[in-house]
C-alpha atoms as a PDB file:
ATOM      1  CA  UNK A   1     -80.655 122.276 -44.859  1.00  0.00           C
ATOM      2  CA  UNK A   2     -79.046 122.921 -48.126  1.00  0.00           C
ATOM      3  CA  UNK A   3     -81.489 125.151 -51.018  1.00  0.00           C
ATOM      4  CA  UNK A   4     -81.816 123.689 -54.343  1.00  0.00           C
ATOM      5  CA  UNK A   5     -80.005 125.422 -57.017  1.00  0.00           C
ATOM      6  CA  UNK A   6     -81.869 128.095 -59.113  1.00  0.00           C
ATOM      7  CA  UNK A   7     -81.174 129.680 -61.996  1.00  0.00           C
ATOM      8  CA  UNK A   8     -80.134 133.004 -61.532  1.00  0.00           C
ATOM      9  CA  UNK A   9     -82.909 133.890 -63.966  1.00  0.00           C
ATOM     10  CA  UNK A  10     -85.370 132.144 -62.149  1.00  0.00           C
ATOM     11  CA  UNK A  11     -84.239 134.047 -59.003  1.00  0.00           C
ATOM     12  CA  UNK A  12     -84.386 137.255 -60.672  1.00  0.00           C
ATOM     13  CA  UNK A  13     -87.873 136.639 -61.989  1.00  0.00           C
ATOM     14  CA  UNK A  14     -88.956 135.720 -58.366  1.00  0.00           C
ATOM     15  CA  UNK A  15     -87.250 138.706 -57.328  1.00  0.00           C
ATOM     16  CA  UNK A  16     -88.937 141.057 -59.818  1.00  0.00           C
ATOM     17  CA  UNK A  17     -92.269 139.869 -59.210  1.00  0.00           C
ATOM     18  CA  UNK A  18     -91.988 140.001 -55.845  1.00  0.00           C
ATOM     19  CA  UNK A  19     -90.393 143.607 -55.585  1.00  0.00           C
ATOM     20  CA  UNK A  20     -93.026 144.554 -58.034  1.00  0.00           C
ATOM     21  CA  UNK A  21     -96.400 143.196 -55.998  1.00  0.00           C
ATOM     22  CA  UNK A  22     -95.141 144.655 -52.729  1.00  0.00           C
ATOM     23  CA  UNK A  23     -94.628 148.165 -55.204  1.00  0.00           C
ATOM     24  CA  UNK A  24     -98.341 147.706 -56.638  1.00  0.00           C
ATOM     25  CA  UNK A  25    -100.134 146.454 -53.583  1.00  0.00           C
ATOM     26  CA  UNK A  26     -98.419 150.006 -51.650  1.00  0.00           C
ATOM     27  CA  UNK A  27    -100.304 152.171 -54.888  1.00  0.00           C
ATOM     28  CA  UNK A  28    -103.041 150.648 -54.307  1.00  0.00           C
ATOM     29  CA  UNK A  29    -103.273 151.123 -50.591  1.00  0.00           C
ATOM     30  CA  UNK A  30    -102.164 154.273 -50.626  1.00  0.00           C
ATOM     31  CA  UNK A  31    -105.517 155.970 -53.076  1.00  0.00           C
ATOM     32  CA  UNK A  32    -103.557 158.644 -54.085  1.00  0.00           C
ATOM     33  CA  UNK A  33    -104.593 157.908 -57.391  1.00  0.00           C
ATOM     34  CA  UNK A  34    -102.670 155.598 -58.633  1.00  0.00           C
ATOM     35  CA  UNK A  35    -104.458 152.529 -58.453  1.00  0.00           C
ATOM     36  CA  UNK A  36    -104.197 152.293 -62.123  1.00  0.00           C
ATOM     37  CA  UNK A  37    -100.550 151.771 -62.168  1.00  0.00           C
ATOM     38  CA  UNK A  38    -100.807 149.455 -59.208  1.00  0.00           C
ATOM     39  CA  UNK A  39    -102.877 146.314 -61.310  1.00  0.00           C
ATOM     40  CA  UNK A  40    -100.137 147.582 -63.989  1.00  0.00           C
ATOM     41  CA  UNK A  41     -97.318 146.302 -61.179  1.00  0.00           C
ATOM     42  CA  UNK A  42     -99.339 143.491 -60.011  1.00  0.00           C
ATOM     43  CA  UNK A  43    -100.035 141.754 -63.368  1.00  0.00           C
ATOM     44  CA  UNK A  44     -96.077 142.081 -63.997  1.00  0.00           C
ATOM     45  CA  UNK A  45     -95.583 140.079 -60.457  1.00  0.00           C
ATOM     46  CA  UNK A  46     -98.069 137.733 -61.558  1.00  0.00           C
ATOM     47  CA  UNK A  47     -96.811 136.993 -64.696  1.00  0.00           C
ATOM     48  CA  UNK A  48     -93.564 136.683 -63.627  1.00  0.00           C
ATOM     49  CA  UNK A  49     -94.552 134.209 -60.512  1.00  0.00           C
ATOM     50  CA  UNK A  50     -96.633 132.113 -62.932  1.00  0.00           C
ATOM     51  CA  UNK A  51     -93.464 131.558 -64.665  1.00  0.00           C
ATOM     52  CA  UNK A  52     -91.415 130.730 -61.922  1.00  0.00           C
ATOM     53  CA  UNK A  53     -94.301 128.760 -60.734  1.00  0.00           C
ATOM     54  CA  UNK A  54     -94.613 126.440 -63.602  1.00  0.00           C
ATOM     55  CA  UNK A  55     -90.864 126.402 -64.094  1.00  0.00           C
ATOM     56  CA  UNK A  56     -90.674 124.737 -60.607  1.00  0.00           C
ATOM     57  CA  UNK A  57     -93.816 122.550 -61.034  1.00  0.00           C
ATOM     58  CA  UNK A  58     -96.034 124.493 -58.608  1.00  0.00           C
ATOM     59  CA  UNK A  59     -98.977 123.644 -59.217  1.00  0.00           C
ATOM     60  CA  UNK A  60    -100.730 125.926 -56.563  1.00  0.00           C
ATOM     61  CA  UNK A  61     -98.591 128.733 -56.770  1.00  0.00           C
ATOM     62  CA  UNK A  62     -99.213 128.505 -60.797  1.00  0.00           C
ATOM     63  CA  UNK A  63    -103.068 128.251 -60.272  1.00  0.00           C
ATOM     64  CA  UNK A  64    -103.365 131.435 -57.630  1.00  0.00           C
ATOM     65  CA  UNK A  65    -101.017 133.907 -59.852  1.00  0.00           C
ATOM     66  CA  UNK A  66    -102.611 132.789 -62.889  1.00  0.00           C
ATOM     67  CA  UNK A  67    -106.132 133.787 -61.583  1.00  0.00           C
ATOM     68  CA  UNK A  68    -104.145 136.604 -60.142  1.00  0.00           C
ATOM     69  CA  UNK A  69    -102.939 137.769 -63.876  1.00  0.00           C
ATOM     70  CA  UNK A  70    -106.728 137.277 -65.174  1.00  0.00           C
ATOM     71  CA  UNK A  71    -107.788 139.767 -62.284  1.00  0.00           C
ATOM     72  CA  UNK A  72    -105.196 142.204 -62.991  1.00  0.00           C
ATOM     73  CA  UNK A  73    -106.039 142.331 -66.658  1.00  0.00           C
ATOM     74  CA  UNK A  74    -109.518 142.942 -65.545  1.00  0.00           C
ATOM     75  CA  UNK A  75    -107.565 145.629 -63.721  1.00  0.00           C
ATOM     76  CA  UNK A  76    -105.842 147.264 -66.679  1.00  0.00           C
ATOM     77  CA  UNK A  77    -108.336 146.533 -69.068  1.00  0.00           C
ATOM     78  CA  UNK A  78    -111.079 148.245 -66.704  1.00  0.00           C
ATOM     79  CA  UNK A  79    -108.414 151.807 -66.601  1.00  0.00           C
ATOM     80  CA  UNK A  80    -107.692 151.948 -70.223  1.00  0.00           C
ATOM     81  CA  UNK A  81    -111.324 151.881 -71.682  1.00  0.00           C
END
C-alpha cells in the first residue's frame, strides 16, 4: 500500500519531534541531572507533533501532545522559577 504524500516540512517536523522526545525522555531517565533540559526537549516534540497533528486532522494525536505541551510547560516553568 502506497503512503500519502507529505510535505517534506511536515516530515521534518515529525522527524524533529520525534528525534527530540526519544532525546528528552533518555535525560529524563537517565537522573543525571538533567531533567530540566529533558521537559525543554519534550515540549519542542510536542509542539512540533501538535502541528503535524492538526495539519493532518488528528484529532487524537492533537489532543494527547497538546496536553503533553501544557505538562511540559509545567515542566519548564517549574525549573526556571
Amino acid at each position: 500500500m502506497r503512503k500519502p504524500y507529505e510535505p517534506p516540512l511536515l516530515q521534518a517536523a515529525k522527524w524533529i519531534g520525534t528525534a527530540a522526545g526519544i532525546a528528552g525522555a533518555i535525560l529524563i531517565a537517565l537522573n543525571i541531572g538533567f531533567v530540566d533540559y529533558g521537559f525543554v526537549l519534550f515540549l519542542i516534540s510536542s509542539v512540533l507533533w501538535t502541528a503535524a497533528a492538526a495539519v493532518q486532522r488528528e484529532t487524537a494525536l492533537l489532543v494527547l501532545q497538546g496536553v503533553f505541551a501544557i505538562i511540559d510547560v509545567v515542566g519548564v516553568v517549574r525549573w526556571m522559577a
